[in-house]
C-alpha atoms as a PDB file:
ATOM      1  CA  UNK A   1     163.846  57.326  70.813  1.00  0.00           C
ATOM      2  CA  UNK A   2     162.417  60.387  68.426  1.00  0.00           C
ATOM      3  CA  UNK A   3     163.008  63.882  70.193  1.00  0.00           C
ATOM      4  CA  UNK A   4     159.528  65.070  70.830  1.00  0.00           C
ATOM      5  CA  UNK A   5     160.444  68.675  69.685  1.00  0.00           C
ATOM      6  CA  UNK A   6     158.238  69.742  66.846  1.00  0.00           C
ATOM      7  CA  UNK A   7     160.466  71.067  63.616  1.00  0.00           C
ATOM      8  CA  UNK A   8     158.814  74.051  63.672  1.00  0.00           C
ATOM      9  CA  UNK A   9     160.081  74.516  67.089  1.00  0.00           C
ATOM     10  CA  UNK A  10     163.242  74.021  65.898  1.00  0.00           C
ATOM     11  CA  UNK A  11     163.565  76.534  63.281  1.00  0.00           C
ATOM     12  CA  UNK A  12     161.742  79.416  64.822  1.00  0.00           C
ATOM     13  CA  UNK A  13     163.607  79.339  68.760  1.00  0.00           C
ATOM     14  CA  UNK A  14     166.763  81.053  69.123  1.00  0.00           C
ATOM     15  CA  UNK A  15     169.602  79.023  70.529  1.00  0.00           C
ATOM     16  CA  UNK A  16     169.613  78.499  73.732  1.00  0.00           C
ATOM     17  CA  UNK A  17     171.031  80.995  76.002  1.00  0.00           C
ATOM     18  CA  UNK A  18     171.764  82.981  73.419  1.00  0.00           C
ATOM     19  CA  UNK A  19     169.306  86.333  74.184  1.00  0.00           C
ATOM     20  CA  UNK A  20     170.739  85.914  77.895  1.00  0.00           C
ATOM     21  CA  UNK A  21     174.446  86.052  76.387  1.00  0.00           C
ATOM     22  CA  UNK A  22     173.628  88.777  74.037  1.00  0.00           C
ATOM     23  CA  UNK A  23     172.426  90.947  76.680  1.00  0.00           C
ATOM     24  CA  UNK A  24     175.051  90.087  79.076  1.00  0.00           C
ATOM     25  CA  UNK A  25     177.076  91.303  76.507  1.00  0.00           C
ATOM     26  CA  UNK A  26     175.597  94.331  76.169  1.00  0.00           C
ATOM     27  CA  UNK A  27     176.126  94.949  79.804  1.00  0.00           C
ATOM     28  CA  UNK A  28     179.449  93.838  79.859  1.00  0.00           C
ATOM     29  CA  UNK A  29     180.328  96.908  77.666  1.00  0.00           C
ATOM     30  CA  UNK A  30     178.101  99.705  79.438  1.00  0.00           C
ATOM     31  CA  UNK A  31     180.121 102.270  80.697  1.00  0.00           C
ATOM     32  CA  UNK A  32     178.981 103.125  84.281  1.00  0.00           C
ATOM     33  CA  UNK A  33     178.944 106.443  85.313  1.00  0.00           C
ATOM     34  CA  UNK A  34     181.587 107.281  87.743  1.00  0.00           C
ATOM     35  CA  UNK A  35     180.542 108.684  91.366  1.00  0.00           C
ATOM     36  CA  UNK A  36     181.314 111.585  92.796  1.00  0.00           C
ATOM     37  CA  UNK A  37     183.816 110.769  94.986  1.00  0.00           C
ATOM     38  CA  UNK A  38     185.589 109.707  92.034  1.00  0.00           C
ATOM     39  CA  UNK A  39     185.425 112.793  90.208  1.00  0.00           C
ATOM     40  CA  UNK A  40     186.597 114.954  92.824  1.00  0.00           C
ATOM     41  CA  UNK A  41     189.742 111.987  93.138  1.00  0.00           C
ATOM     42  CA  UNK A  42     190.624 112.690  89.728  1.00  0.00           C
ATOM     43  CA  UNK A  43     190.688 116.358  89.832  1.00  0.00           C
ATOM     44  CA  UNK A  44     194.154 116.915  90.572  1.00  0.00           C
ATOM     45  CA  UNK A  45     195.567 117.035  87.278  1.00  0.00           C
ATOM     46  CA  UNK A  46     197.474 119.612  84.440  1.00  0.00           C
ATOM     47  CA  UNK A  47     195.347 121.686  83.146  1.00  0.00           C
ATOM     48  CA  UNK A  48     194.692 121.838  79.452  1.00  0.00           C
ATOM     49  CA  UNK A  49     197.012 123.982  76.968  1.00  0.00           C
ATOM     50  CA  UNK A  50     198.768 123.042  73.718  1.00  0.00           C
ATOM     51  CA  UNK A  51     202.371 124.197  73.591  1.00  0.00           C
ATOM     52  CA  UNK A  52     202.822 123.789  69.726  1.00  0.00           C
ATOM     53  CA  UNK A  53     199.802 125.778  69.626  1.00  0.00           C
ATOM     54  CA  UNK A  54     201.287 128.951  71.150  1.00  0.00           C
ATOM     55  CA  UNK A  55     204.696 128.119  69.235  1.00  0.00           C
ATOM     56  CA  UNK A  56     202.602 128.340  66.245  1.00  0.00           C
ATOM     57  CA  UNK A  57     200.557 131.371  66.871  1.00  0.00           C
ATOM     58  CA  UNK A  58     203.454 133.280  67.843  1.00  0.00           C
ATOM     59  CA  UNK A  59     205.688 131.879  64.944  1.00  0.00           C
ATOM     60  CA  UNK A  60     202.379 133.089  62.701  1.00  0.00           C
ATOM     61  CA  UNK A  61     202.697 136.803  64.731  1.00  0.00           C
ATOM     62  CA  UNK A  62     206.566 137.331  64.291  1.00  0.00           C
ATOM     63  CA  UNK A  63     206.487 136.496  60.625  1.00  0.00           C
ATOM     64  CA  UNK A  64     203.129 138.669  59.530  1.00  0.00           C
ATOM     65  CA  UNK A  65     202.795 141.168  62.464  1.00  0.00           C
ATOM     66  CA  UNK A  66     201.680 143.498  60.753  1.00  0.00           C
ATOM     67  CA  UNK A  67     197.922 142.012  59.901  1.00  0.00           C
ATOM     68  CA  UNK A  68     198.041 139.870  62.618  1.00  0.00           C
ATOM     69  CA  UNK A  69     199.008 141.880  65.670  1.00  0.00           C
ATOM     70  CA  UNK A  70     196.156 144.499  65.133  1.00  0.00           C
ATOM     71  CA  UNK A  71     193.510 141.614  65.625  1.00  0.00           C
ATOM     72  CA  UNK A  72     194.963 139.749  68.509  1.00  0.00           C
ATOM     73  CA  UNK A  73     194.985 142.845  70.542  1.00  0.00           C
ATOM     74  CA  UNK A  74     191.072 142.727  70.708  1.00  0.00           C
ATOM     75  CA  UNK A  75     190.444 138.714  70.037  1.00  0.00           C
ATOM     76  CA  UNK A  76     193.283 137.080  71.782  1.00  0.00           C
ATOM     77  CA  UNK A  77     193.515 137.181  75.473  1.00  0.00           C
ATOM     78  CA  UNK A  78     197.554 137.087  76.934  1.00  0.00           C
ATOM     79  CA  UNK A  79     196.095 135.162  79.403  1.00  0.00           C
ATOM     80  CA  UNK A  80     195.483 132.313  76.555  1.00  0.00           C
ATOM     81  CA  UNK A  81     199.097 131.596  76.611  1.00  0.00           C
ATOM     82  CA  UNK A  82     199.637 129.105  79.514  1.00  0.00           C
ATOM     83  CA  UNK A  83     203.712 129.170  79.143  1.00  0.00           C
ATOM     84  CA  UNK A  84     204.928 132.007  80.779  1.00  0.00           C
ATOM     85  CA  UNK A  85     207.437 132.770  78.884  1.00  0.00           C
ATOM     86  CA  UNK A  86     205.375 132.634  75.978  1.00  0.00           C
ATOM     87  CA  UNK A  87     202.963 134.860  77.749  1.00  0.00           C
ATOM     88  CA  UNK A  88     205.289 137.248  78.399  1.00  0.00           C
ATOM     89  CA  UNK A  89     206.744 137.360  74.327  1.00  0.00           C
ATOM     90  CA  UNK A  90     203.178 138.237  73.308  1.00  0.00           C
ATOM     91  CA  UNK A  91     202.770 141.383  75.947  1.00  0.00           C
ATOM     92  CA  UNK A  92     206.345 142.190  74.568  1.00  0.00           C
ATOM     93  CA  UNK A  93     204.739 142.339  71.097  1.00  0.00           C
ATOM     94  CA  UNK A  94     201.444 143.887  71.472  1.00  0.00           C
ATOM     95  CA  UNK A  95     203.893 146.517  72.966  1.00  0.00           C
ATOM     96  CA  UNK A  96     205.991 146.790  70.181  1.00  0.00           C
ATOM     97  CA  UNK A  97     203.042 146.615  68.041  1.00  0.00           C
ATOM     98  CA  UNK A  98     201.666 149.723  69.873  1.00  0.00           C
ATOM     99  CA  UNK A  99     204.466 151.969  69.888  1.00  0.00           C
ATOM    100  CA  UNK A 100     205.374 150.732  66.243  1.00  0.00           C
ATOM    101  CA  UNK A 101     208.534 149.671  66.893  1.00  0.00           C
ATOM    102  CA  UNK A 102     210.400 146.605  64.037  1.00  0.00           C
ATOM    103  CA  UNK A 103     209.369 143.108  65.211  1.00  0.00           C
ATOM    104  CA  UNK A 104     212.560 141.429  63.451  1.00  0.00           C
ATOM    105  CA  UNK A 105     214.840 138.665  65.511  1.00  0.00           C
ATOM    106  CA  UNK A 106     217.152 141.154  65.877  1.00  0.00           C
ATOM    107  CA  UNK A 107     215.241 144.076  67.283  1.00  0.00           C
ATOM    108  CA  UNK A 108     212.855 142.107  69.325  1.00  0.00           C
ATOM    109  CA  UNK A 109     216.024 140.343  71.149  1.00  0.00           C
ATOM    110  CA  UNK A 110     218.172 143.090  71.668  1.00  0.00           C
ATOM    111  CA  UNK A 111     215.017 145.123  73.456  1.00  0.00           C
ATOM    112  CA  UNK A 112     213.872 142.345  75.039  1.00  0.00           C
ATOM    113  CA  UNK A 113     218.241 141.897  76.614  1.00  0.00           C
ATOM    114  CA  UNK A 114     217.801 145.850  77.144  1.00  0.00           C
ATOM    115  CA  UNK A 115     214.887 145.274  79.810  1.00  0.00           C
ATOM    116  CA  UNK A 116     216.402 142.136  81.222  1.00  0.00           C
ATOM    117  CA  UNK A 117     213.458 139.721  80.069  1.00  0.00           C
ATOM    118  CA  UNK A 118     215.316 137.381  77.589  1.00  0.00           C
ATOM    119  CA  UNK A 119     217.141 134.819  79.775  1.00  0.00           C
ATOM    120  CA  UNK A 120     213.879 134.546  81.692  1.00  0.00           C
ATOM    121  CA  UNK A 121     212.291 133.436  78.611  1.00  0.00           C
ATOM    122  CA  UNK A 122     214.563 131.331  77.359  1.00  0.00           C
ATOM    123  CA  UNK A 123     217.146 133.601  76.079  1.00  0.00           C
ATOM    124  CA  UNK A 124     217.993 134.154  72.070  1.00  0.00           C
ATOM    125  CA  UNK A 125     217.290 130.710  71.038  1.00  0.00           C
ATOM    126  CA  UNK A 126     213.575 130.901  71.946  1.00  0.00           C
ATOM    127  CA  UNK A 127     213.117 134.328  69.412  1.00  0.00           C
ATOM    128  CA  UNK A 128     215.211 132.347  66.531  1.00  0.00           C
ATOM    129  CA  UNK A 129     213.394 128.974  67.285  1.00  0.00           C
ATOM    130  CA  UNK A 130     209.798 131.129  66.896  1.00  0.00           C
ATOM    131  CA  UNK A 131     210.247 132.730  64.204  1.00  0.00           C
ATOM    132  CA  UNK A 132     211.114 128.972  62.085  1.00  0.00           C
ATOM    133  CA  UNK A 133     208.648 127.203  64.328  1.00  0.00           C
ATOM    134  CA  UNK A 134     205.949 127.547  61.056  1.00  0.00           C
ATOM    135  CA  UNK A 135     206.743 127.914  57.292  1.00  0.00           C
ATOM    136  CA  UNK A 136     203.306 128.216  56.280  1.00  0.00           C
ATOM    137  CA  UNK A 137     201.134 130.636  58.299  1.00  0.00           C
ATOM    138  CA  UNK A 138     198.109 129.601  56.090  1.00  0.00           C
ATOM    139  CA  UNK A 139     197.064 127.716  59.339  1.00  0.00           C
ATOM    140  CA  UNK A 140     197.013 130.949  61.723  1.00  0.00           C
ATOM    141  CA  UNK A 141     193.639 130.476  62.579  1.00  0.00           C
ATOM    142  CA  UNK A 142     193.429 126.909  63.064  1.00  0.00           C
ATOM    143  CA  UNK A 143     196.176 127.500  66.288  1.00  0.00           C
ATOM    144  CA  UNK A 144     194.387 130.330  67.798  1.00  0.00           C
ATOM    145  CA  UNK A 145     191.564 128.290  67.877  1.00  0.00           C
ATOM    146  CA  UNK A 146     193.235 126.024  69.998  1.00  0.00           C
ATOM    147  CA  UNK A 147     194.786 128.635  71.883  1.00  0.00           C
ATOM    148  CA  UNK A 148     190.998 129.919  72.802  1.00  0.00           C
ATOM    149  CA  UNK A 149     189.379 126.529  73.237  1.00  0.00           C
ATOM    150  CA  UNK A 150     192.116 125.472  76.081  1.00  0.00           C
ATOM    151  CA  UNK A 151     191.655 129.216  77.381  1.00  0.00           C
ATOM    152  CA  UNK A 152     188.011 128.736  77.466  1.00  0.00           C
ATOM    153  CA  UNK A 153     188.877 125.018  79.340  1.00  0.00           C
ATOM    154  CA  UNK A 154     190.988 126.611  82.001  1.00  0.00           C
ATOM    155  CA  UNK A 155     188.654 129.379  83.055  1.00  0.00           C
ATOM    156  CA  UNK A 156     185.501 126.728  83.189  1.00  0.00           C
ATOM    157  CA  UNK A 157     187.710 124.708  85.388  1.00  0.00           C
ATOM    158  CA  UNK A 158     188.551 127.624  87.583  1.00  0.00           C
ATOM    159  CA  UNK A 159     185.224 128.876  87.896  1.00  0.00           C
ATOM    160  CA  UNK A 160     184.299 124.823  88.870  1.00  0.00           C
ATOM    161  CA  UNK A 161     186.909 124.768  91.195  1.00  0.00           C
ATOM    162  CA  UNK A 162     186.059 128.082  92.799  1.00  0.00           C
ATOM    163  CA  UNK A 163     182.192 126.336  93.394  1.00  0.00           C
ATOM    164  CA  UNK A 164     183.110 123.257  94.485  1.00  0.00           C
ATOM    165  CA  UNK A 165     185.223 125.261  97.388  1.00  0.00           C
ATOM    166  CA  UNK A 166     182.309 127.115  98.146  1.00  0.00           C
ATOM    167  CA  UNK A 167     180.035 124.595  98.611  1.00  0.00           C
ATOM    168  CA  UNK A 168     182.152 122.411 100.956  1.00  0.00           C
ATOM    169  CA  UNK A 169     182.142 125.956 103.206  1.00  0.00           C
ATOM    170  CA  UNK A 170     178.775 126.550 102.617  1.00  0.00           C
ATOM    171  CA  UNK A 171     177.845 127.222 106.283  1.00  0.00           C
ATOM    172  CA  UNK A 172     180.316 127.777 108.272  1.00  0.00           C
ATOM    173  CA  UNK A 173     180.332 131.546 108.810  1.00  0.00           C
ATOM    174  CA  UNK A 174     176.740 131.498 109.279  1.00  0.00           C
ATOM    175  CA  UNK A 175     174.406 128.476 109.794  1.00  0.00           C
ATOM    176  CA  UNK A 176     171.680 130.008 108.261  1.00  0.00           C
ATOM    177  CA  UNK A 177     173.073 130.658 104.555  1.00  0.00           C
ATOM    178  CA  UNK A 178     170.843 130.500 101.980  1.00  0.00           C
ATOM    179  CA  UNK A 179     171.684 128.019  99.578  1.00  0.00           C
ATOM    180  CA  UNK A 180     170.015 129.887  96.597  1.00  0.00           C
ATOM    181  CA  UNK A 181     172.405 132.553  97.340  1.00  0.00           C
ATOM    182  CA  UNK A 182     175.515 129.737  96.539  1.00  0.00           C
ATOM    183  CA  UNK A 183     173.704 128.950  93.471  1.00  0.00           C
ATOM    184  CA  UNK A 184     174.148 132.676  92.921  1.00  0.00           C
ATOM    185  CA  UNK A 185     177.386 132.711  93.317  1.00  0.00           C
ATOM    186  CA  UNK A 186     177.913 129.708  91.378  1.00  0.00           C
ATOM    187  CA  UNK A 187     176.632 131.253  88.341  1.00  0.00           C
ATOM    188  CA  UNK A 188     178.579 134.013  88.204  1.00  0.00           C
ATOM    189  CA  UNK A 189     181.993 132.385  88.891  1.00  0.00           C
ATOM    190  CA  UNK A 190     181.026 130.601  85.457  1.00  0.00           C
ATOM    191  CA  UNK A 191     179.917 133.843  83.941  1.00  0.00           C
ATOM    192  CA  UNK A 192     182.834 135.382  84.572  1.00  0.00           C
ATOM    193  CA  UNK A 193     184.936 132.678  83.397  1.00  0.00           C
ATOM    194  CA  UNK A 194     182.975 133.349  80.212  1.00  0.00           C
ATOM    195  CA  UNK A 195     183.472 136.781  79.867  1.00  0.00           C
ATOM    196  CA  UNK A 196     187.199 136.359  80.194  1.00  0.00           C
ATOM    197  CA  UNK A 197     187.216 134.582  76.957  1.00  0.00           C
ATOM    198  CA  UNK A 198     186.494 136.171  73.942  1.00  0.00           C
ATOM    199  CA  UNK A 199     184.123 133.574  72.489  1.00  0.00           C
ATOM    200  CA  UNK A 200     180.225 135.392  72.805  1.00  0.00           C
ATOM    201  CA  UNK A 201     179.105 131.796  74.433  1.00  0.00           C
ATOM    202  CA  UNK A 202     174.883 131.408  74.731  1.00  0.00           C
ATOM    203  CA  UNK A 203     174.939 129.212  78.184  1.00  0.00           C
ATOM    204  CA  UNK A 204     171.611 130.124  79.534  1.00  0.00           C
ATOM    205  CA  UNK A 205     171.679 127.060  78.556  1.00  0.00           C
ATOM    206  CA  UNK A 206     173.684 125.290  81.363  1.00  0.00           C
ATOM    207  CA  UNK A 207     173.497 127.560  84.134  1.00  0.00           C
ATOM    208  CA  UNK A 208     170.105 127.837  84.160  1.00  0.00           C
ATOM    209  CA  UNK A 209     168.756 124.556  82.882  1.00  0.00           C
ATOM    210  CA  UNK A 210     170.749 123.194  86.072  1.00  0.00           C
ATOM    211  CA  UNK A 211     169.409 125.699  88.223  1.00  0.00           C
ATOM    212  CA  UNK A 212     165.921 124.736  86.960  1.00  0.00           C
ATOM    213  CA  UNK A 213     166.842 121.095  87.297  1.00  0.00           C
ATOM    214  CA  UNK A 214     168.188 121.849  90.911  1.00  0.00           C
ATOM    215  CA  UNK A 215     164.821 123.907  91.832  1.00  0.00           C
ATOM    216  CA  UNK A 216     162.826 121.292  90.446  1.00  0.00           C
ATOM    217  CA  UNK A 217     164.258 118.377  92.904  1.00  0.00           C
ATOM    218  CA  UNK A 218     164.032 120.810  95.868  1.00  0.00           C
ATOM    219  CA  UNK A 219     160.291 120.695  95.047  1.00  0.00           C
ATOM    220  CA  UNK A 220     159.501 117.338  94.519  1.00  0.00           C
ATOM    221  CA  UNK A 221     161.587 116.461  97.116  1.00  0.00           C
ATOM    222  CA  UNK A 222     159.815 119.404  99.519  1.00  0.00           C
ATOM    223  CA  UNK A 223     162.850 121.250 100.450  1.00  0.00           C
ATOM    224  CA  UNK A 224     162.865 124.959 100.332  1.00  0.00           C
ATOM    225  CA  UNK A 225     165.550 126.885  98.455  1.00  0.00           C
END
């Protein structure tokens, strides 16, 4: 018996099942957004820095102080420096920078054994290491970048982190707190984190396209801020 399918049929249909498979497909390979009780499980984790970064920023400093030192003092926070001890070795040559005293591996440890700070930083090895860490400091920049852009990360995060607490105690010293007020609040934690960094960031963006966003839902919604 003849299939009573026309040809033409034939040739312009897609296989069967195959649109339905496509976009099942498609689906299959959609990244759903994570909720928020998600987020807030995943929170507890190391917060960003690059140790070979710092290595090679300081390597950079000890070898070419001279140009280098002058600029960090105004464009590179210590507080970019997440290792302590690391932290402490640039403060130590700001200092010497300062009072124009020889950044060598020689005078730098021997002060630094003088005011009982070099076995808390990892003793001689760390200066020596340091100062052969790079061979090229052609790439100076390129690791203070890195240095600022983790810096930048960690201060966001603490300014987050400093919200989210407030929110979840939002009320409980008085009942009647205003919620604008948290928004407030909210904002400046992140400007502040900000203005620790030394990149001149434009977020009017952010803070106040979510506070718009926020003031928008209260009003469809018809809750009062």
């Amino acid at each position: 018996m003849a299939d009573p399918t026309p040809d033409f049929a034939l040739q312009t249909a897609p296989p069967v099942g195959s649109e339905g498979a496509a976009e099942t497909k498609k689906k299959s390979f959609r990244k759903e957004e994570p909720s928020t009780e998600e987020l807030l499980k995943s929170v507890d984790r190391q917060l960003p820095y690059s140790l070979d970064a710092e290595k090679g920023v300081l390597s950079c400093l000890l070898q070419d102080p001279a140009d280098r030192l002058a600029e960090c003092r105004s464009t590179l926070p210590a507080g970019c420096f997440y290792h302590l001890p690391h932290k402490t070795l640039y403060e130590k040559l700001l200092e010497f920078y300062d009072r124009n005293l020889p950044i060598d591996p020689v005078a730098l440890t021997q002060t630094l054994r003088d005011q009982g700070i070099l076995d808390r930083i990892g003793g001689p090895g760390l200066i020596t290491d340091l100062f052969t860490f790079i061979t090229v400091t052609g790439h100076y920049e390129y690791y203070k970048k890195i240095l600022l852009d983790k810096y930048t990360l960690r201060q966001l995060i603490d300014a987050c982190t400093r919200n989210i607490h407030q929110v979840y105690d939002h009320g409980r010293e008085e009942l009647e707190d205003d919620v604008s007020i948290l928004i407030d609040h909210a904002e400046q934690h992140v400007d502040i984190g900000f203005n620790h960094c030394t990149y001149k960031v434009a977020h009017l963006s952010g803070c106040q396209q979510w506070r718009n966003r926020v003031y928008l839902e209260h009003a469809i919604t018809g809750i009062g801020l």
